[in-house]
C-alpha atoms as a PDB file:
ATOM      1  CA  UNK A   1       0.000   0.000   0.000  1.00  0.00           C
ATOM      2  CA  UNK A   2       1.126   3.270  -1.051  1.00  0.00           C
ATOM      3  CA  UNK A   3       1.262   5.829   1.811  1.00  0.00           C
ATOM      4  CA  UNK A   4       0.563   9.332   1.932  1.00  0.00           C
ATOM      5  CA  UNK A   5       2.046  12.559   3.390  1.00  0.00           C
ATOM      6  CA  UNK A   6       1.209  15.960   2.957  1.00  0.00           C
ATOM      7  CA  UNK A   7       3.631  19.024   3.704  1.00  0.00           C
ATOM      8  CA  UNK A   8       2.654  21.207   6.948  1.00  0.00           C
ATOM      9  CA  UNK A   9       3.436  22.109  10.576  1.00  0.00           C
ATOM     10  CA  UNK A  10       3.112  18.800  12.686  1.00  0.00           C
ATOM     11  CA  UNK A  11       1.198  21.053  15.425  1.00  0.00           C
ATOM     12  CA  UNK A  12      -1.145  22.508  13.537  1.00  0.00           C
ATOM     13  CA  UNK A  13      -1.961  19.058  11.625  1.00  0.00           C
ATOM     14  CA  UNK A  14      -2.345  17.765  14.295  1.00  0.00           C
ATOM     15  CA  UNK A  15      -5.109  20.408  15.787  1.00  0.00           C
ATOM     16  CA  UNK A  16      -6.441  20.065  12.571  1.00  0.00           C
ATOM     17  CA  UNK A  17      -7.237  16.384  12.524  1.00  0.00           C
ATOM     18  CA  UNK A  18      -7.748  16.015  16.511  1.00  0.00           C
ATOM     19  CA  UNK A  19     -10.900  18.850  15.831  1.00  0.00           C
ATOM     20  CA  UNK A  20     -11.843  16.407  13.314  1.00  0.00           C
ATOM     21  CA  UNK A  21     -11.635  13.242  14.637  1.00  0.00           C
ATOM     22  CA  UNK A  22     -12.691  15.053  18.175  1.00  0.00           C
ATOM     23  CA  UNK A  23     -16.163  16.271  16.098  1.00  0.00           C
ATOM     24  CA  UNK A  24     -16.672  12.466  15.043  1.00  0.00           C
ATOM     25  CA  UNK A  25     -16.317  10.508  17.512  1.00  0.00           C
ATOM     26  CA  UNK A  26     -18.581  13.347  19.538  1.00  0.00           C
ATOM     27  CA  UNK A  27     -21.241  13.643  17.168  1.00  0.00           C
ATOM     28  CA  UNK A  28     -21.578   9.404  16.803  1.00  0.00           C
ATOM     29  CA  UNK A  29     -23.711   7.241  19.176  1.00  0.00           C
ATOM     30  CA  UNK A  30     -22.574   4.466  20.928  1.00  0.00           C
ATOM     31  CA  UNK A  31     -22.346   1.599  18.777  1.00  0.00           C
ATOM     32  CA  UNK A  32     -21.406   3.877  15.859  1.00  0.00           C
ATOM     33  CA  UNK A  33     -18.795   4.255  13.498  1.00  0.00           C
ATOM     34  CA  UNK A  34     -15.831   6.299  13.005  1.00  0.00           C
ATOM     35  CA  UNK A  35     -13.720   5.817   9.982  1.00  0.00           C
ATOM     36  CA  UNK A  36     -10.408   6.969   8.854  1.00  0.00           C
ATOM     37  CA  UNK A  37      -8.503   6.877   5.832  1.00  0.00           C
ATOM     38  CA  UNK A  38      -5.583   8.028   4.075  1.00  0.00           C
ATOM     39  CA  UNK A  39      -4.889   7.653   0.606  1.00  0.00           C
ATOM     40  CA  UNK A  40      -2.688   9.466  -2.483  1.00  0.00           C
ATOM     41  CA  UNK A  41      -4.728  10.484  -5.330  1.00  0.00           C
ATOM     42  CA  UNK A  42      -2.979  11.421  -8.369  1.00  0.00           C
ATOM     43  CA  UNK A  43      -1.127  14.271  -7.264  1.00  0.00           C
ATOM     44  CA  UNK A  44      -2.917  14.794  -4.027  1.00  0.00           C
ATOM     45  CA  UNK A  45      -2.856  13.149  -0.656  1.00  0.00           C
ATOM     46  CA  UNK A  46      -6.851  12.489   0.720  1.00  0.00           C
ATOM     47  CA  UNK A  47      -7.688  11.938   4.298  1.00  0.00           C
ATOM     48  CA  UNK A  48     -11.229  11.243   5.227  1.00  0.00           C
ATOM     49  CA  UNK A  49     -13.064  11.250   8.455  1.00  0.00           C
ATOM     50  CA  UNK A  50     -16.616   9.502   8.212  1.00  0.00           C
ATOM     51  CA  UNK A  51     -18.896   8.652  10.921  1.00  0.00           C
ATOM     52  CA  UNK A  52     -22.534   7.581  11.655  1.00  0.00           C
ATOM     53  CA  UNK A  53     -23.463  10.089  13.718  1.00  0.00           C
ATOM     54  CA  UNK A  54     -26.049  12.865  13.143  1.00  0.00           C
ATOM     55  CA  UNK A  55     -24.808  14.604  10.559  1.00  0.00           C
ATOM     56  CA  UNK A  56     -25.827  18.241   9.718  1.00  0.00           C
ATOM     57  CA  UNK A  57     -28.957  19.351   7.813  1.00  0.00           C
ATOM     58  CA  UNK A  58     -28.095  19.508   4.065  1.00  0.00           C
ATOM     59  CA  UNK A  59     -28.999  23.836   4.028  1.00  0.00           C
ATOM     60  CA  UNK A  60     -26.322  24.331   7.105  1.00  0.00           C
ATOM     61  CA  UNK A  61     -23.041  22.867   5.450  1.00  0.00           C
ATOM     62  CA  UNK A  62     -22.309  25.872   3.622  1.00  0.00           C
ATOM     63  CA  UNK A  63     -21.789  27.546   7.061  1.00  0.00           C
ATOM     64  CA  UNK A  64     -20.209  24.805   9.301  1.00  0.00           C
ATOM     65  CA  UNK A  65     -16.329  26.905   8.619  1.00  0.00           C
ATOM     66  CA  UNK A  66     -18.211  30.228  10.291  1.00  0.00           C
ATOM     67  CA  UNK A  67     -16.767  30.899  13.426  1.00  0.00           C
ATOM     68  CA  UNK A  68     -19.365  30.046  16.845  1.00  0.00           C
ATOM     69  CA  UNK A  69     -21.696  28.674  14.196  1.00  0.00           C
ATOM     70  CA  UNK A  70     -23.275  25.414  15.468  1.00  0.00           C
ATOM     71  CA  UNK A  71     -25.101  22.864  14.124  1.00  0.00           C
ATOM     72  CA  UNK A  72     -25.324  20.505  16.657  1.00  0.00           C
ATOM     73  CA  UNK A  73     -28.151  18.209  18.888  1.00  0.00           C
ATOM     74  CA  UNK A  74     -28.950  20.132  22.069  1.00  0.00           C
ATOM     75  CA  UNK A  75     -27.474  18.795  25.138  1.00  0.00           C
ATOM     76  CA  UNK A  76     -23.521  17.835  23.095  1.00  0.00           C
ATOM     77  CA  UNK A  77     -20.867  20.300  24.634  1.00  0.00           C
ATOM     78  CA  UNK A  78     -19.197  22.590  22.156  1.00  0.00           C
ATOM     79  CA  UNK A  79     -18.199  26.358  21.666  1.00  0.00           C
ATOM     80  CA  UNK A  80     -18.742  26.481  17.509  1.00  0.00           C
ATOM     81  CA  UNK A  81     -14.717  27.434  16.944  1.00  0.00           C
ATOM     82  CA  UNK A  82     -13.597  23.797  16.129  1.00  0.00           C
ATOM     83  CA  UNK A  83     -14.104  23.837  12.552  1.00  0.00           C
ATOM     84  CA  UNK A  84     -13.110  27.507  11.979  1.00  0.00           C
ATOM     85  CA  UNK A  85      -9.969  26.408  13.400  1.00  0.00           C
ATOM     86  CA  UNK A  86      -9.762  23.509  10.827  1.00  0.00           C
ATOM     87  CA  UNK A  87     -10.500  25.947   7.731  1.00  0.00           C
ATOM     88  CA  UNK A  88      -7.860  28.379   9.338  1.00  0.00           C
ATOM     89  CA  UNK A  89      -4.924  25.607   9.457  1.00  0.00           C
ATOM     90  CA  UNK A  90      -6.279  24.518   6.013  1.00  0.00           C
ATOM     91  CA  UNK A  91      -6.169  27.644   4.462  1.00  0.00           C
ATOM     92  CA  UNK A  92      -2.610  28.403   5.931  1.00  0.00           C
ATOM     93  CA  UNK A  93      -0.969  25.108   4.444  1.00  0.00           C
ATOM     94  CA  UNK A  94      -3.255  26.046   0.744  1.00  0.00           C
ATOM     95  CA  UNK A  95      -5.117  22.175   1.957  1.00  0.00           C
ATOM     96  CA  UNK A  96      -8.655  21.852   0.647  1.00  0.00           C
ATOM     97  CA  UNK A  97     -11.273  21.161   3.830  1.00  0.00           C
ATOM     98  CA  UNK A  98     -14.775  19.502   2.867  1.00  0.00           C
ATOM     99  CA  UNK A  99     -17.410  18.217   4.841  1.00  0.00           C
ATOM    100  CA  UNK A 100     -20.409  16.194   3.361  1.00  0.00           C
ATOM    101  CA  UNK A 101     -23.093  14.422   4.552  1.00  0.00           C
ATOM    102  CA  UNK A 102     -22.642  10.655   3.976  1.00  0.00           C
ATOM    103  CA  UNK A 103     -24.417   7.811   2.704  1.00  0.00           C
ATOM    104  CA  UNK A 104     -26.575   6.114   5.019  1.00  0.00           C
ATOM    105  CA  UNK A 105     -26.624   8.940   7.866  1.00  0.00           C
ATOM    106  CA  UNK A 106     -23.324  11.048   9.339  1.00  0.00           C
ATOM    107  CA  UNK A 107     -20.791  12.991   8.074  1.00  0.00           C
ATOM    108  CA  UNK A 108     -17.429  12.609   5.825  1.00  0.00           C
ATOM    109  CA  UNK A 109     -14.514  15.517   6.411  1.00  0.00           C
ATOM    110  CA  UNK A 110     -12.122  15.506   3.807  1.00  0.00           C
ATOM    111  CA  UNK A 111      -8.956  17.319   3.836  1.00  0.00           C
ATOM    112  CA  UNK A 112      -6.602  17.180   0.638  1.00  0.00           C
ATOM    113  CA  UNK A 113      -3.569  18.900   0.028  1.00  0.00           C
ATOM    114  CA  UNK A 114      -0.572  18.424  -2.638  1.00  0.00           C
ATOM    115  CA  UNK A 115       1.312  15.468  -1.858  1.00  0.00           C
ATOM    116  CA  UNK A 116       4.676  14.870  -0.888  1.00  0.00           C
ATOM    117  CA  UNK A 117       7.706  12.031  -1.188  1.00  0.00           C
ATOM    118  CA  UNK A 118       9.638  12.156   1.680  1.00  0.00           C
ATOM    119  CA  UNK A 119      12.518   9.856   0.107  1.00  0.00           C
ATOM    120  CA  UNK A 120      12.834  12.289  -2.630  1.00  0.00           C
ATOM    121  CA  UNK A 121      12.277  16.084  -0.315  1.00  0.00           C
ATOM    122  CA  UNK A 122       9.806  17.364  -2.209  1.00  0.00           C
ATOM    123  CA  UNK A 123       6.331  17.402  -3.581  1.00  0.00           C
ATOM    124  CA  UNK A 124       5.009  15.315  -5.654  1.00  0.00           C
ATOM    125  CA  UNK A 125       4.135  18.803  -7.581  1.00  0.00           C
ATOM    126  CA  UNK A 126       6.561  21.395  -7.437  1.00  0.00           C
ATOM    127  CA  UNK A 127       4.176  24.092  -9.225  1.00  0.00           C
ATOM    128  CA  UNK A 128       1.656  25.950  -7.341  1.00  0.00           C
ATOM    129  CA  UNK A 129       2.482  25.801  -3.774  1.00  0.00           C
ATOM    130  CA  UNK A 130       4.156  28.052  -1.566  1.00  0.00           C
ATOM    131  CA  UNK A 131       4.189  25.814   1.460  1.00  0.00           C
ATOM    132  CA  UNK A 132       7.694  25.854   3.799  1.00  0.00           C
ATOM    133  CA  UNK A 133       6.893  24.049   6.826  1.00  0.00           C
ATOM    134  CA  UNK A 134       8.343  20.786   8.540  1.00  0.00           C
ATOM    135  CA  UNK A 135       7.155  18.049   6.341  1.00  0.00           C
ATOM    136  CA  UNK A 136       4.743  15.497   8.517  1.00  0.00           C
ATOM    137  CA  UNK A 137       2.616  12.230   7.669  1.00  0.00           C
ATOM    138  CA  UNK A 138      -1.092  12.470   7.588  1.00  0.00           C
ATOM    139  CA  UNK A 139      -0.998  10.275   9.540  1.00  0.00           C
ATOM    140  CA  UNK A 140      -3.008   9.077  13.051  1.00  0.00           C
ATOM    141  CA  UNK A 141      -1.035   5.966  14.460  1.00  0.00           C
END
């Protein structure tokens, strides 16, 4: 299996997907899922956070990035900064942040950004980003 790494600041990946993985897990019921994945794709490196949870009514996605927005069940603990903070890291390191609603009830994040080849110190694609930062896996072992 091929793996995949994406260039960026190990600390702020790593807010990045604990928000993400923190939202999931949160957000699912006991007995639900939470799945992970990493994966390149042509040029890019994909990791995608799906769970069964509640998931968000289709008309409120466009606004889940606003800061102290909230779309959440009564009664779950939150402050409505976690995903702003994801879009903020996102946007920093030029990565692409999507959430969707998934098949069957939940959510899917995806984050995508170019990817990179550690054995050879650079991105896969040279062109078109501006990123210098510590390189780090996108990785959660």
């Amino acid at each position: 299996m091929e793996r995949a790494y994406i260039l960026g600041a190990r600390s702020e990946l790593r807010i990045l997907f604990a928000n993400l993985i923190d939202n999931a897990v949160r957000y699912t019921p006991s007995g639900g899922a939470v799945d992970v994945s990493i994966r390149p794709c042509g040029e890019r490196a994909v990791v995608e956070i799906a769970d069964t949870g509640c998931g968000i009514p289709r008309d409120l996605l466009p606004r889940v990035f606003d800061r102290f927005f909230r779309a959440a069940p009564p009664g779950i603990e939150g402050n409505g900064l976690g995903l702003s903070i994801v879009k903020a890291i996102a946007d920093r390191h030029d990565l692409e942040v999507e959430l969707g609603l998934r098949e069957g009830g939940g959510l899917v994040a995806t984050v995508s950004g170019i990817a990179f080849r550690p054995e050879c110190g650079y991105p896969i694609r040279s062109q078109g980003s501006d990123i210098i930062a510590s390189r780090t896996r996108a990785a959660c072992q």
